[in-house]
C-alpha atoms as a PDB file:
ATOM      1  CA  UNK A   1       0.000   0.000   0.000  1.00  0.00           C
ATOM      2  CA  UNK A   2       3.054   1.899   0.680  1.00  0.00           C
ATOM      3  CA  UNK A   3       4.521   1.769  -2.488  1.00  0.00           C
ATOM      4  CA  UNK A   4       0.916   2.820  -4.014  1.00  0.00           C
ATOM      5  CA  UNK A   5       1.077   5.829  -2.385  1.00  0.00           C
ATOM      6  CA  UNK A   6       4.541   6.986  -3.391  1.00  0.00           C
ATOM      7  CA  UNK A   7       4.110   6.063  -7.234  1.00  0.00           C
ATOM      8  CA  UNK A   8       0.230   8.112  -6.826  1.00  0.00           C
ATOM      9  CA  UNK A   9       2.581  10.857  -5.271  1.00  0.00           C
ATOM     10  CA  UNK A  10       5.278  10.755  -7.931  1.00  0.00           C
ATOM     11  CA  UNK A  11       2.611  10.639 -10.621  1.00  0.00           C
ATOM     12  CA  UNK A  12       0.890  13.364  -9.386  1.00  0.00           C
ATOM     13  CA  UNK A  13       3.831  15.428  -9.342  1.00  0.00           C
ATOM     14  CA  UNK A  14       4.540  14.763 -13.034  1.00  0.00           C
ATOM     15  CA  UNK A  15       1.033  15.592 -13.785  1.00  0.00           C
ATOM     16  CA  UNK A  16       1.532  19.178 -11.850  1.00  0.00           C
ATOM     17  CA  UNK A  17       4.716  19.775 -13.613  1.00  0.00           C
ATOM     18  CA  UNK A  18       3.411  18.720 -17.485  1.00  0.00           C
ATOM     19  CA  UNK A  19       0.170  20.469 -16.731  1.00  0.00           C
ATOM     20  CA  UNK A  20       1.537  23.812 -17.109  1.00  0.00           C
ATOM     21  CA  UNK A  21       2.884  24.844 -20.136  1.00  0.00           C
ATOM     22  CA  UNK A  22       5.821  25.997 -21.340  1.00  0.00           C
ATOM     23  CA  UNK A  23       4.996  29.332 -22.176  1.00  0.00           C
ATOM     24  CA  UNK A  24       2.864  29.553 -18.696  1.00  0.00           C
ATOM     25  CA  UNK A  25       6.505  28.408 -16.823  1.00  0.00           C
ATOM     26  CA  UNK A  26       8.215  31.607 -18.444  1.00  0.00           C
ATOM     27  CA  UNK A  27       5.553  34.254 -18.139  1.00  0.00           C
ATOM     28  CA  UNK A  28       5.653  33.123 -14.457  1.00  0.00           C
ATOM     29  CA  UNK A  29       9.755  33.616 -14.803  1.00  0.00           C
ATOM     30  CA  UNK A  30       9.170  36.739 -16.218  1.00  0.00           C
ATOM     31  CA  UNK A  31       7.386  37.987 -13.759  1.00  0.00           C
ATOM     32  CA  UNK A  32      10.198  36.751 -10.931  1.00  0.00           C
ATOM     33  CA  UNK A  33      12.453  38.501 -13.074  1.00  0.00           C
ATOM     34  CA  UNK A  34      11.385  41.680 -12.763  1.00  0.00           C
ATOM     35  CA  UNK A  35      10.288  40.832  -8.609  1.00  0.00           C
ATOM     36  CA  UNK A  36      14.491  40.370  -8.857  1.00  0.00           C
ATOM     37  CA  UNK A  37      13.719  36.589  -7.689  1.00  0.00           C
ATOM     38  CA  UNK A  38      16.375  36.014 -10.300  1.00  0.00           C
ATOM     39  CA  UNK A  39      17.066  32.415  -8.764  1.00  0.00           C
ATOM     40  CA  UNK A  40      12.840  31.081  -8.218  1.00  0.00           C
ATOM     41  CA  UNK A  41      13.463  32.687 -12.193  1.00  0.00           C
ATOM     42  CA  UNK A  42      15.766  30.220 -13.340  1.00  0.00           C
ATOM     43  CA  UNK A  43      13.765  27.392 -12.168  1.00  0.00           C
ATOM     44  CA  UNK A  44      10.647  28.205 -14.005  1.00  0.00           C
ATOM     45  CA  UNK A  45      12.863  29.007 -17.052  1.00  0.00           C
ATOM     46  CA  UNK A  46      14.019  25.365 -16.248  1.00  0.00           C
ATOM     47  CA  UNK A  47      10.786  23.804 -15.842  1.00  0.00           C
ATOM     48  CA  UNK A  48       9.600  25.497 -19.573  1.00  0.00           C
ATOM     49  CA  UNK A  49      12.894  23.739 -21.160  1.00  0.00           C
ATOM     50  CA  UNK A  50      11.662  20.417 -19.707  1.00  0.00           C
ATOM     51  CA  UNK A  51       8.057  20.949 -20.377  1.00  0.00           C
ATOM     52  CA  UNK A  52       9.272  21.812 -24.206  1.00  0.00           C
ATOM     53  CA  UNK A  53      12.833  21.496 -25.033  1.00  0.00           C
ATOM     54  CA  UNK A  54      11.836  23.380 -28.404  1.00  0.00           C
ATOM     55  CA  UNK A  55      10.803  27.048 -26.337  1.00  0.00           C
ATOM     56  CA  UNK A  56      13.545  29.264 -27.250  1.00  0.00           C
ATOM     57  CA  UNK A  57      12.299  32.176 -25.257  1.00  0.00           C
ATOM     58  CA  UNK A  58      12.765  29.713 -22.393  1.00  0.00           C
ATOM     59  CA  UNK A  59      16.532  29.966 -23.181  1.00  0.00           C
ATOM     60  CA  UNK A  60      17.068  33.011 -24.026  1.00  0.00           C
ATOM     61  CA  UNK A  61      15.495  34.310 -20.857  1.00  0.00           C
ATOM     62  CA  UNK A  62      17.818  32.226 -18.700  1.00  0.00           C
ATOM     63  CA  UNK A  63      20.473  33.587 -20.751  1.00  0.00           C
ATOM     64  CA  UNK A  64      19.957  36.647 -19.749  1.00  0.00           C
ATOM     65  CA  UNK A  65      19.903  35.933 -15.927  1.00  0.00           C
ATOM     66  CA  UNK A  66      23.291  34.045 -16.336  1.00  0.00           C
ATOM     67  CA  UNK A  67      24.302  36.911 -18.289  1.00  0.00           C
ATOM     68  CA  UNK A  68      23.592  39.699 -15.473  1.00  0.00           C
ATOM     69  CA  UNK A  69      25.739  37.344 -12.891  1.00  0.00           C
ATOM     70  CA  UNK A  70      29.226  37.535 -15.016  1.00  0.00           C
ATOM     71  CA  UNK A  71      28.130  33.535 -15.915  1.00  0.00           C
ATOM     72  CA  UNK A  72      29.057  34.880 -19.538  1.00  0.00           C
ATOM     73  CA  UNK A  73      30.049  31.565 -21.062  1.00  0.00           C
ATOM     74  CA  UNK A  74      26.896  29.809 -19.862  1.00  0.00           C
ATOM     75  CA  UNK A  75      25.068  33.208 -21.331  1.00  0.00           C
ATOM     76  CA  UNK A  76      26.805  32.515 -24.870  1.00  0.00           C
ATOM     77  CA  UNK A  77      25.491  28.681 -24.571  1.00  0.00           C
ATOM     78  CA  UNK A  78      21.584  29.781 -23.859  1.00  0.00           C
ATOM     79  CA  UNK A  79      21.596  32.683 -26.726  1.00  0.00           C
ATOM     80  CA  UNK A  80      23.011  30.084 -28.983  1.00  0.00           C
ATOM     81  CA  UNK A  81      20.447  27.795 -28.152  1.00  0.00           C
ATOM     82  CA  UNK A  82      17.735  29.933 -28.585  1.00  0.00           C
ATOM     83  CA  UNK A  83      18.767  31.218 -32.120  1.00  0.00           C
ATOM     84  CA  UNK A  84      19.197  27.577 -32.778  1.00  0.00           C
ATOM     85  CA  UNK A  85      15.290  26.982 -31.808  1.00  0.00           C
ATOM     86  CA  UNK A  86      13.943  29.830 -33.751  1.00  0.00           C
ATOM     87  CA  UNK A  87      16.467  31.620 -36.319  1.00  0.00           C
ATOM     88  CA  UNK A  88      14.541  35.067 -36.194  1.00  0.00           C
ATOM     89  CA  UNK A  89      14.897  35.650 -33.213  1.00  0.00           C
ATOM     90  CA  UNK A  90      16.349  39.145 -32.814  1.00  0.00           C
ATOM     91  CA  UNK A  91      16.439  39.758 -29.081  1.00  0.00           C
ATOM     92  CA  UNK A  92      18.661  36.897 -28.810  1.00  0.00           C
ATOM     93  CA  UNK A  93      20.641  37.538 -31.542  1.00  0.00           C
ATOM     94  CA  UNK A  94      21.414  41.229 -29.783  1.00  0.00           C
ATOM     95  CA  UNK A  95      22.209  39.546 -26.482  1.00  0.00           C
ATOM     96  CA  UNK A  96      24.696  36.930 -28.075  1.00  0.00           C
ATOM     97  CA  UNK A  97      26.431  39.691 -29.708  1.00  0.00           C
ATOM     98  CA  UNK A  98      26.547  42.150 -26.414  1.00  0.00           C
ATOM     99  CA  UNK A  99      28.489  39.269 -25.449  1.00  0.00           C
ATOM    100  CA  UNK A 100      31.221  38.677 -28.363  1.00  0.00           C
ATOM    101  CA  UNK A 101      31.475  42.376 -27.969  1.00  0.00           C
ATOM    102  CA  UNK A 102      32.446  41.836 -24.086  1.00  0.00           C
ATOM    103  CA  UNK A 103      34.680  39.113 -25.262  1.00  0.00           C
ATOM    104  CA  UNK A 104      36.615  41.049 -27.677  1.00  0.00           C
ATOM    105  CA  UNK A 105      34.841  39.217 -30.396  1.00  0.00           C
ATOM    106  CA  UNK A 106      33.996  42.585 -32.319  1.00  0.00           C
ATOM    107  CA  UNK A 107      33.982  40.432 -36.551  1.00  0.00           C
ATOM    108  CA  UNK A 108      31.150  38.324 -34.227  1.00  0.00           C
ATOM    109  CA  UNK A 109      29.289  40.960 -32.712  1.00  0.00           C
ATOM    110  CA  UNK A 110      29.169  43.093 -36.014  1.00  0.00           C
ATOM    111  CA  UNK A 111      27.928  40.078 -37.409  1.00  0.00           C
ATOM    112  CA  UNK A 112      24.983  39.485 -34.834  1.00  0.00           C
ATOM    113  CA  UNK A 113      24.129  42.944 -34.620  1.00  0.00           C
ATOM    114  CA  UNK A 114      23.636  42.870 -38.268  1.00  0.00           C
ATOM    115  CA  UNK A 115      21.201  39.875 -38.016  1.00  0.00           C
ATOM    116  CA  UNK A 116      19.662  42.135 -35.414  1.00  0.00           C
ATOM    117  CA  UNK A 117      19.271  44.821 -37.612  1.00  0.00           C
ATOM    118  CA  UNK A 118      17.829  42.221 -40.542  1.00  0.00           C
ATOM    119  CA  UNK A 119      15.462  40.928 -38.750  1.00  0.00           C
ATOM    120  CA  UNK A 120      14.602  44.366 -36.581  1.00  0.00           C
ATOM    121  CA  UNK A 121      15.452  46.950 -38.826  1.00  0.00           C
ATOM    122  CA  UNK A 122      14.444  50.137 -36.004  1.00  0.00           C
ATOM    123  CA  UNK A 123      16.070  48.329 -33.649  1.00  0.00           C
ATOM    124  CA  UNK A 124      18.398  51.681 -32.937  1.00  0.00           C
ATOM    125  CA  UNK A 125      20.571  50.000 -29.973  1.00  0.00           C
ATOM    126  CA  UNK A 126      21.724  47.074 -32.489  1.00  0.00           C
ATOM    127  CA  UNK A 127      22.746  50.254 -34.948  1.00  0.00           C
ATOM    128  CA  UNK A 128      24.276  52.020 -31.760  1.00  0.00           C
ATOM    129  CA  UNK A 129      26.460  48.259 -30.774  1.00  0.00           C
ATOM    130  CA  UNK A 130      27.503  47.774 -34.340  1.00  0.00           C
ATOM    131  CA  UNK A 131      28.761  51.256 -34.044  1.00  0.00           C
ATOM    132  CA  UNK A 132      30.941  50.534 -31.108  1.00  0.00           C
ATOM    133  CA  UNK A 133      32.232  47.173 -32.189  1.00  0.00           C
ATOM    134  CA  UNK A 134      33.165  48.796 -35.666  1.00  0.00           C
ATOM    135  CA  UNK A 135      34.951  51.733 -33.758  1.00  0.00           C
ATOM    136  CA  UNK A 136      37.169  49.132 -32.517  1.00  0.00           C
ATOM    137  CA  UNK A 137      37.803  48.028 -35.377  1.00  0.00           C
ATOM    138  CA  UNK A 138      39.366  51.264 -36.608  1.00  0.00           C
ATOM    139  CA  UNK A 139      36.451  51.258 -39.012  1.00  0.00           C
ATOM    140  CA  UNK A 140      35.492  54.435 -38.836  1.00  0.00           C
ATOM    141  CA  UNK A 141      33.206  55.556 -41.860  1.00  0.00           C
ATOM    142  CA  UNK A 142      31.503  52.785 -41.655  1.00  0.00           C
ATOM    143  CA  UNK A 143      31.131  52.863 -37.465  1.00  0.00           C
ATOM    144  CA  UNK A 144      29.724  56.796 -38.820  1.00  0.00           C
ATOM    145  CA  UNK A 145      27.008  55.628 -40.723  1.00  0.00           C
ATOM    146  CA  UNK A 146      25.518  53.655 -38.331  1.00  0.00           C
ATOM    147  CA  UNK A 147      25.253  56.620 -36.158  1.00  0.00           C
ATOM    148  CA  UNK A 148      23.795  58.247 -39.149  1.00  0.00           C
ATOM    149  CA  UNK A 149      21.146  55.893 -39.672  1.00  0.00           C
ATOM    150  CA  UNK A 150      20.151  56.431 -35.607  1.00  0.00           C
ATOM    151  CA  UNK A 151      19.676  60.077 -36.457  1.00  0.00           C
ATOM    152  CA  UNK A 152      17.546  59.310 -39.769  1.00  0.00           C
ATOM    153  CA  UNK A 153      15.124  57.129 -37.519  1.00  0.00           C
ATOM    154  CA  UNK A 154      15.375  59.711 -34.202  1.00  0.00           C
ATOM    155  CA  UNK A 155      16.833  62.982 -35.091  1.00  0.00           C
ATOM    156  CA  UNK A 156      17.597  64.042 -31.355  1.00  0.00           C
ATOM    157  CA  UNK A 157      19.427  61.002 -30.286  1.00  0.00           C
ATOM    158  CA  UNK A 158      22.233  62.059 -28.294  1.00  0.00           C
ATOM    159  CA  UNK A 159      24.073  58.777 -27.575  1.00  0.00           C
ATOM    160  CA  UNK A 160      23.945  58.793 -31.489  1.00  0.00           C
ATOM    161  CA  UNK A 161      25.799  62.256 -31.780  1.00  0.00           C
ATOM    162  CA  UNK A 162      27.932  61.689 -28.910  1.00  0.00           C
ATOM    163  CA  UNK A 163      29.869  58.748 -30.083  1.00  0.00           C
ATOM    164  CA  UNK A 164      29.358  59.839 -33.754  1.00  0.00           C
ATOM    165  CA  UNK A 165      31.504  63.185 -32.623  1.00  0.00           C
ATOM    166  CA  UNK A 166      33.448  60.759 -31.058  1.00  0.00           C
ATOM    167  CA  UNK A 167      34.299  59.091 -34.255  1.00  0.00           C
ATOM    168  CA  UNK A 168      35.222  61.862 -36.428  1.00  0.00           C
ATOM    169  CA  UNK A 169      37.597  62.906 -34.369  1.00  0.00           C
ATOM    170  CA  UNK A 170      38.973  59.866 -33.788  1.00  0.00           C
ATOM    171  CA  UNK A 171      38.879  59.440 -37.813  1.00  0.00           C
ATOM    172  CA  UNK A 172      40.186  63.073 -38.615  1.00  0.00           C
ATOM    173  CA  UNK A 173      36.992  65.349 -39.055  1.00  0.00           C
ATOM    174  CA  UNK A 174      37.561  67.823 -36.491  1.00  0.00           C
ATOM    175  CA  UNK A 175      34.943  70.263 -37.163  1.00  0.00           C
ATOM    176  CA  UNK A 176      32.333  67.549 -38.081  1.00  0.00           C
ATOM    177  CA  UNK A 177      33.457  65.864 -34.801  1.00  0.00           C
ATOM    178  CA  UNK A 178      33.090  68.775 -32.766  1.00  0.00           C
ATOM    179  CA  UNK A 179      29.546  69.983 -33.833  1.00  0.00           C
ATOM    180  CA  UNK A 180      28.117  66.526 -33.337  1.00  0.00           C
ATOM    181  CA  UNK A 181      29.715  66.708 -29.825  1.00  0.00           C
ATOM    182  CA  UNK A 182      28.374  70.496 -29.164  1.00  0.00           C
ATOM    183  CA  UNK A 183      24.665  68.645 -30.449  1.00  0.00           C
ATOM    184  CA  UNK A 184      25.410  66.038 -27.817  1.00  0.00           C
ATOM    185  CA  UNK A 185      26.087  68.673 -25.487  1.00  0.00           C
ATOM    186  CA  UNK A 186      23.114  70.871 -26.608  1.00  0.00           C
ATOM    187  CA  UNK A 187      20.450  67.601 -26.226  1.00  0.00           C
ATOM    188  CA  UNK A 188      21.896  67.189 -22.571  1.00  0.00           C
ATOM    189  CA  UNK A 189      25.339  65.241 -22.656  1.00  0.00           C
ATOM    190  CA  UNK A 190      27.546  67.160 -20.160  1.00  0.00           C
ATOM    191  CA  UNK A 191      30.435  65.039 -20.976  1.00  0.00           C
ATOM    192  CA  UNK A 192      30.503  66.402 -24.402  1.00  0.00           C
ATOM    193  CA  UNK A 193      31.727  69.694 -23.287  1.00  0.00           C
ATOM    194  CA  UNK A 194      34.936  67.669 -21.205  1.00  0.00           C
ATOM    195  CA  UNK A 195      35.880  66.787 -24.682  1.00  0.00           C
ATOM    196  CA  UNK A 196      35.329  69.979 -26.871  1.00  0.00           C
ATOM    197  CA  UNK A 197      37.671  71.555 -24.108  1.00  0.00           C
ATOM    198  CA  UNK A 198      40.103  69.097 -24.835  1.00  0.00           C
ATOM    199  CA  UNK A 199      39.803  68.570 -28.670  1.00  0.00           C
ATOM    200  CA  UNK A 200      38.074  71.150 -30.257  1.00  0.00           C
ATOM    201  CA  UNK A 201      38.585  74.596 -28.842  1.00  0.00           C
ATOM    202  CA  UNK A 202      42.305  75.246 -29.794  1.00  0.00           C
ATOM    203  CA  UNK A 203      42.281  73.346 -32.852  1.00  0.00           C
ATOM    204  CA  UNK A 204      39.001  73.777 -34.531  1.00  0.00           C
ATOM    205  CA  UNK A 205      40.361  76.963 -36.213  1.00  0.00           C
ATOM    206  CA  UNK A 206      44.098  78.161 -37.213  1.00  0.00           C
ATOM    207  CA  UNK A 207      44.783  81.444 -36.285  1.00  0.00           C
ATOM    208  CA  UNK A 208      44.509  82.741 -39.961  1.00  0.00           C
ATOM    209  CA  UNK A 209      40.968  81.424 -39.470  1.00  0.00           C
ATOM    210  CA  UNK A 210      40.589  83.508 -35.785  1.00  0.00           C
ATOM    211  CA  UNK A 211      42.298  86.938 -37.175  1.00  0.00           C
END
């Protein structure tokens, strides 16, 4: 009778566990996510995997947990996953290539932000990334028009003129440089005006310019 009552108990445990959905497991992980119950988080991110070893959302949200504790490698392993379970996925496309960028890995992360940007094509932060990973990359024109094509989708993005004044100075436009960083300045970037101090105010003009 004994034995009865543990398999009953052991099959009424499976039944609780394949009763809920995947999709109900992470909406409840979700929502322990942003409670900051990162850990209760995981396990219902878990429990979706078992439930459906196909929910790439599932993966990607667990990624991103493992991700915000330094466990970067694990991260990689969960984005990967997920783009293997659904190939359009953009969100975890961006997150795997936040991390190649981390890791140094810019040729990656220009390449992920790119599918980002393919599959998202507003997605301004994947524009903004591919900026940054292209900057190290001494590519600077092309690390430019990505900026650019922030400001043709929102014209008083400041992030967007920041680093973009960044760039042209760092590439050899000086004056360009310098008015995107006074724009920076002008939408509310204090730091911009550390750097026109610096780089623009004694060499923006020669004196033959000045007299």
């Amino acid at each position: 009778m004994k034995k009865y009552l543990i398999l009953a108990s052991i099959i009424g445990l499976s039944t609780s566990l394949f009763s809920q959905t995947a999709t109900e497991f992470t909406e409840k992980g979700k929502k322990l996510y942003e409670e900051r119950e990162y850990m209760q988080a995981v396990i219902n991110y878990n429990k979706a995997i078992e439930v459906d070893p196909n929910h790439h959302q599932a993966y990607y949200m667990r990624g991103k947990i493992k991700e915000a504790f330094e466990d970067i490698h694990g991260a990689m392993k969960d984005f990967n996953t997920a783009i293997e379970k659904n190939g359009k996925y953009a969100e975890a496309f961006f997150a795997r290539g936040n991390i190649k960028y981390r890791l140094q890995d810019y040729y990656g992360a220009i390449a992920d932000f790119t599918s980002t940007i393919a599959l998202d094509a507003n997605n301004l932060d994947a524009y903004y990334k591919r900026g940054q990973a292209k900057q190290q990359l001494e590519a600077y024109q092309d690390a430019i028009n990505d900026c650019s094509k922030i400001l043709e989708l929102k014209p008083k993005n400041v992030d967007a003129y920041y680093l973009r004044g960044i760039l042209r100075l760092e590439f050899g436009q000086l004056q360009e440089g310098c008015l995107d960083l006074s724009k920076a300045g002008e939408l509310g970037d204090i730091k911009a005006y550390d750097i026109i101090r610096e780089k623009c105010n004694h060499r923006l003009y020669s004196p033959a310019e000045g007299e």
